[in-house]
N, C-alpha and C. Protein backbone atom coordinates (compact mmCIF):
# COMPACT_ATOMS: atom_id res chain seq x y z
N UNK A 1 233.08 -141.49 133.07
CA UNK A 1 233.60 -140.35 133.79
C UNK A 1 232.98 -140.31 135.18
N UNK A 2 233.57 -139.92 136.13
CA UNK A 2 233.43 -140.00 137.45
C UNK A 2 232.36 -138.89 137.70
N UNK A 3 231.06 -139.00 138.37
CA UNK A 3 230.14 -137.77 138.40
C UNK A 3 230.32 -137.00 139.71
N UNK A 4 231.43 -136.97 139.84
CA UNK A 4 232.32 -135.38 141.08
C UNK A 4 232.69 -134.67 140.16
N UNK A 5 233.52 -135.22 138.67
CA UNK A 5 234.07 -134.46 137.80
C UNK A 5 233.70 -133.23 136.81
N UNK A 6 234.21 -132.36 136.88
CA UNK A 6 233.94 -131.50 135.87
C UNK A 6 234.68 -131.16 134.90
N UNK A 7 234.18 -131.22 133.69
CA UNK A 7 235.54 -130.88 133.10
C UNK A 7 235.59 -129.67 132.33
N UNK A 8 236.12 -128.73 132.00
CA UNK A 8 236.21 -127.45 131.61
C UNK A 8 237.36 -127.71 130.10
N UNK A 9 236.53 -127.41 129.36
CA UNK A 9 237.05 -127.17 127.79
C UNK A 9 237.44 -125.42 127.47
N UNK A 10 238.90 -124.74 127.36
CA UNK A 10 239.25 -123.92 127.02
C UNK A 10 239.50 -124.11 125.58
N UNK A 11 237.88 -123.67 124.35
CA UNK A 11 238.09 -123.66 122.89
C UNK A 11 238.15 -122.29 122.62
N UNK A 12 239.25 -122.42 121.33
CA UNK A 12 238.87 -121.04 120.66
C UNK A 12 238.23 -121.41 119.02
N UNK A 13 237.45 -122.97 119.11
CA UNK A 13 236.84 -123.07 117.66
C UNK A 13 235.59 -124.36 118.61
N UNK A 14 234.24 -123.36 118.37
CA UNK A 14 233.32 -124.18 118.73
C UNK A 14 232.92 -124.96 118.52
N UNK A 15 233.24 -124.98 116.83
CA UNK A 15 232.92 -126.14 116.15
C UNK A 15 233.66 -127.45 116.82
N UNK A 16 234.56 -127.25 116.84
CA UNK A 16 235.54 -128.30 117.71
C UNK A 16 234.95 -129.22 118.98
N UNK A 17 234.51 -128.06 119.67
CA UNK A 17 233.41 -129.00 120.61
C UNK A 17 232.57 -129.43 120.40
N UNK A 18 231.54 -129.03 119.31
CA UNK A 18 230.53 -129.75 118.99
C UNK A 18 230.80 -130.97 118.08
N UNK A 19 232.02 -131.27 117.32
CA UNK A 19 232.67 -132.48 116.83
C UNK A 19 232.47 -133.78 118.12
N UNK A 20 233.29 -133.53 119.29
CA UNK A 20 233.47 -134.23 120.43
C UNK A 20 234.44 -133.67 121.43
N UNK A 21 233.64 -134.22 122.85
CA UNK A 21 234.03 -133.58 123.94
C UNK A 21 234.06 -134.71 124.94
N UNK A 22 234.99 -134.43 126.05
CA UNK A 22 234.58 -135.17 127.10
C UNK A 22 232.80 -134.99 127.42
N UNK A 23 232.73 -136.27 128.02
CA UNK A 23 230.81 -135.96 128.25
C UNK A 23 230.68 -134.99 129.58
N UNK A 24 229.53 -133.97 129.00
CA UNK A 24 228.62 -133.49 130.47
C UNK A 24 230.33 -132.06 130.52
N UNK A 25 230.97 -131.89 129.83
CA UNK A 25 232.08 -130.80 129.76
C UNK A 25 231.25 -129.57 129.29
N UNK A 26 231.69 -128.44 129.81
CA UNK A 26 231.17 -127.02 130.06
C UNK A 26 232.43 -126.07 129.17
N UNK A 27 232.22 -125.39 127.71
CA UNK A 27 232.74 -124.97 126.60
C UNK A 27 232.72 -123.51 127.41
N UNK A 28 234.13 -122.96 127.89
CA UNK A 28 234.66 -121.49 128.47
C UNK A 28 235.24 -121.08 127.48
N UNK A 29 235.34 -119.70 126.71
CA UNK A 29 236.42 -119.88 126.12
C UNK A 29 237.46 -118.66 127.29
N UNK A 30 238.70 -119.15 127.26
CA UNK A 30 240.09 -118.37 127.97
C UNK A 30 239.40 -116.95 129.06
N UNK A 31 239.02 -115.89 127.54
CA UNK A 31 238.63 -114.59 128.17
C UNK A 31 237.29 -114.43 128.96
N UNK A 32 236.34 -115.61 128.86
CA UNK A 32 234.65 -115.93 129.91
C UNK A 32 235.25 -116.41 131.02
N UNK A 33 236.93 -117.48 130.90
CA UNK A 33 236.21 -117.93 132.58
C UNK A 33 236.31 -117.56 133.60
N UNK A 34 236.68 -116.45 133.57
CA UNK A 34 236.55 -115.36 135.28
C UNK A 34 234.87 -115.45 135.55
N UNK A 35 233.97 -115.25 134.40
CA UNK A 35 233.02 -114.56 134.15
C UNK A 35 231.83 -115.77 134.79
N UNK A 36 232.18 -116.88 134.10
CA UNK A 36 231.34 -118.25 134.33
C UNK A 36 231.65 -119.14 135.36
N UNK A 37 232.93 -119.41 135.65
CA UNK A 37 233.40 -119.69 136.65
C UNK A 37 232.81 -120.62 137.63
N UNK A 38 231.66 -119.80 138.12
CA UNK A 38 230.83 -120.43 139.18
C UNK A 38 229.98 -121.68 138.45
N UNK A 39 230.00 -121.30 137.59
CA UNK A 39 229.04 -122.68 136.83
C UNK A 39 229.54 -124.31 137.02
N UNK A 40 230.93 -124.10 137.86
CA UNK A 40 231.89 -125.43 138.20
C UNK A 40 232.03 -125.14 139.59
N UNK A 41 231.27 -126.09 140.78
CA UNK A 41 231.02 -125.50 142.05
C UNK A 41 232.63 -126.30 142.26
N UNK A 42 233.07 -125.39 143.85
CA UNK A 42 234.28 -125.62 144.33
C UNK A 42 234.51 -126.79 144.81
N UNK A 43 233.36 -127.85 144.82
CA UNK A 43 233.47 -129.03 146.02
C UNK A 43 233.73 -130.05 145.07
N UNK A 44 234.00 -129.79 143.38
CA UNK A 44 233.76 -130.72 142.36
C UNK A 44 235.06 -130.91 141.66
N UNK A 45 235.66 -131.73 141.54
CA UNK A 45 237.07 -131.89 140.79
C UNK A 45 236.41 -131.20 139.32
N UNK A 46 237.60 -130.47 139.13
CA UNK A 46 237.93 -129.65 137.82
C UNK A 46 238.94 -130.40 137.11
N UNK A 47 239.03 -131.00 135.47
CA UNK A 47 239.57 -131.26 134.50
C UNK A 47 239.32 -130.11 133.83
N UNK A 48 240.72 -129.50 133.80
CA UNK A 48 241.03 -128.41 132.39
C UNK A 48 241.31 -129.07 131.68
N UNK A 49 240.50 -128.39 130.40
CA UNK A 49 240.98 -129.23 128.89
C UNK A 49 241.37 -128.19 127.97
N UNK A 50 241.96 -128.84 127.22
CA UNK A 50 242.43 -127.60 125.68
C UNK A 50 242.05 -128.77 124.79
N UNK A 51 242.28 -128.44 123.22
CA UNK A 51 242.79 -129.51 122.44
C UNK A 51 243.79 -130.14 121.94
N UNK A 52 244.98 -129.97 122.32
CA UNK A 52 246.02 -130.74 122.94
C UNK A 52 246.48 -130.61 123.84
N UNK A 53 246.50 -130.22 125.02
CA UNK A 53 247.53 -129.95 126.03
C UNK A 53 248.20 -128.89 126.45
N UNK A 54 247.89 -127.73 125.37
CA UNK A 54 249.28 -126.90 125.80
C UNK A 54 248.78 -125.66 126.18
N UNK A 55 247.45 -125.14 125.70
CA UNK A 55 246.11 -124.06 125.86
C UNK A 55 245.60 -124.18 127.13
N UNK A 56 245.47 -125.26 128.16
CA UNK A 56 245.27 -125.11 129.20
C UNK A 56 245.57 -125.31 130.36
N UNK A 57 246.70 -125.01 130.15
CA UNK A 57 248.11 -124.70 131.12
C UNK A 57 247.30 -123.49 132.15
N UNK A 58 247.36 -122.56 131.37
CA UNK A 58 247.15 -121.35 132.01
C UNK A 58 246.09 -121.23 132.41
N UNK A 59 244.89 -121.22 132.28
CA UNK A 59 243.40 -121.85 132.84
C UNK A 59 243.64 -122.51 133.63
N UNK A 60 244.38 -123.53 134.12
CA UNK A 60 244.47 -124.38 135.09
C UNK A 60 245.04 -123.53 136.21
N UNK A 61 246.08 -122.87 136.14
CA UNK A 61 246.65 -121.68 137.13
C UNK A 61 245.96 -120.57 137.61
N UNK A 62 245.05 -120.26 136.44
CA UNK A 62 244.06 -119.24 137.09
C UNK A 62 243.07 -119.65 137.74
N UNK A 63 242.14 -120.77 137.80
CA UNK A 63 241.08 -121.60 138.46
C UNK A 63 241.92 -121.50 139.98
N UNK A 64 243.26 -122.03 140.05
CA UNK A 64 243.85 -122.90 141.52
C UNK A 64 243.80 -121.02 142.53
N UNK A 65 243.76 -119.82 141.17
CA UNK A 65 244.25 -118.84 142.55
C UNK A 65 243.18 -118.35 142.78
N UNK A 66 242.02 -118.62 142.35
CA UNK A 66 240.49 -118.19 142.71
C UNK A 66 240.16 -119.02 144.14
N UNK A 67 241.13 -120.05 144.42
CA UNK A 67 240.42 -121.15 145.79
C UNK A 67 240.24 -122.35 144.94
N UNK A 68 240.24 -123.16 143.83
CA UNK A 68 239.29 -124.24 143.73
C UNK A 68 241.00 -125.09 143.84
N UNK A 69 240.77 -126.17 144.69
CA UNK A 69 241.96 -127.15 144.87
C UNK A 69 242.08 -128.09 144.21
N UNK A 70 240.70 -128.72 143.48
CA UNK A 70 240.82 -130.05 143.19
C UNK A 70 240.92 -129.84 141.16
N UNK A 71 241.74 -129.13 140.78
CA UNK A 71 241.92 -128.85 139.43
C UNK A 71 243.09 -129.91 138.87
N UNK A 72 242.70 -129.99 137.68
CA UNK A 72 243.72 -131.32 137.21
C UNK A 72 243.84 -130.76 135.52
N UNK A 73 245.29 -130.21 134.91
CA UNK A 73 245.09 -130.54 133.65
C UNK A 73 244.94 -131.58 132.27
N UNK A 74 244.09 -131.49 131.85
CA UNK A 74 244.44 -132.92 131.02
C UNK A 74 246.05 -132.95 130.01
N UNK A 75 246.69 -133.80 130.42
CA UNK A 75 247.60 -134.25 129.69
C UNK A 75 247.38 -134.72 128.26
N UNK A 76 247.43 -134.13 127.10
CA UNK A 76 247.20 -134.44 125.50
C UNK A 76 246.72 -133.75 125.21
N UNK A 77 245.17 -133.41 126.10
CA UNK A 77 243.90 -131.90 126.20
C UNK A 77 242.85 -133.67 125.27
N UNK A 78 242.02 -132.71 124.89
CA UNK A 78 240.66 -133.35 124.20
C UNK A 78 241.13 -134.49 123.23
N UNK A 79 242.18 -133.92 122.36
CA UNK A 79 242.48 -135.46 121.42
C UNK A 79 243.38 -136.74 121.82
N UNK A 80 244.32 -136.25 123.18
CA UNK A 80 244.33 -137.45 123.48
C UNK A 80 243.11 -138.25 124.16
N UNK A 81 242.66 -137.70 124.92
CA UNK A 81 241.50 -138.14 125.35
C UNK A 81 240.12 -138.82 124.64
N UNK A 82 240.74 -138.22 123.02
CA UNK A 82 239.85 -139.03 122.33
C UNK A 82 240.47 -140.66 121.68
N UNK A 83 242.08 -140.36 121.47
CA UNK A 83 242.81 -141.27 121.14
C UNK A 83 242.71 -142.40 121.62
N UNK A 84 242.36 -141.84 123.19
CA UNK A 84 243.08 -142.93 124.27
C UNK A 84 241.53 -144.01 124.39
N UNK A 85 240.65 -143.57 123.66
CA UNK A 85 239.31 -144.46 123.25
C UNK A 85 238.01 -144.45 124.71
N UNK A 86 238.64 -143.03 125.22
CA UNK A 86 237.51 -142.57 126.26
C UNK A 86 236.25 -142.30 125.59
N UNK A 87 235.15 -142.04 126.32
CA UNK A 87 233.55 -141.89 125.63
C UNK A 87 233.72 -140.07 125.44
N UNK A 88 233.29 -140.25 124.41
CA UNK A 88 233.23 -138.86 123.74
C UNK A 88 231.82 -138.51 123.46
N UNK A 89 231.48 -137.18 123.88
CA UNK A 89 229.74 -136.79 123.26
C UNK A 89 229.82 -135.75 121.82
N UNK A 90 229.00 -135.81 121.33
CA UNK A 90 228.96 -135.10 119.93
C UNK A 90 227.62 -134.20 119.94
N UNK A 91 227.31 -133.26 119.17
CA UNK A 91 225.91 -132.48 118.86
C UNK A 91 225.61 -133.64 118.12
N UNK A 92 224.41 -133.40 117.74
CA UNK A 92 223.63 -133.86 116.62
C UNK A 92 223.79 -135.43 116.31
């Protein structure tokens, strides 16, 4: 993964992230990320993630009207990304 990147995981099952995640990804869930937000500085490409694709649609729209330009959704969300045989981090 490119270290400009950030990637932002919209879960609503934590366990899920702690299974596997893109690496060095920051766990928002939907209703925190007004709140946390800043924890992904503006000068840093943003990857929205869901776990397939379709959950972070809207996270991605709300990030772009706060100012941040360089937002990208992931296409599949987390399991293609695991499919597609990218490096994945795990707990434990």
């Amino acid at each position: 993964m490119c270290d400009d990147l950030v990637a932002i995981c919209e879960q609503v099952n934590s366990c899920r992230f702690a299974e596997g995640r893109i690496p060095g990804a920051l766990s928002f869930a939907q209703s925190d990320l007004a709140l946390r937000l800043e924890e992904a500085p503006k000068h840093r490409d943003l990857l929205v993630v869901c776990a397939a694709g379709n959950r972070s649609m809207r996270p991605d729209g709300f990030v772009k009207t706060l100012g941040y330009t360089r937002v990208t959704d992931l296409d599949g969300g987390a399991s293609g990304w695991i499919e597609a045989g990218n490096p994945v981090e795990k707990d434990g």
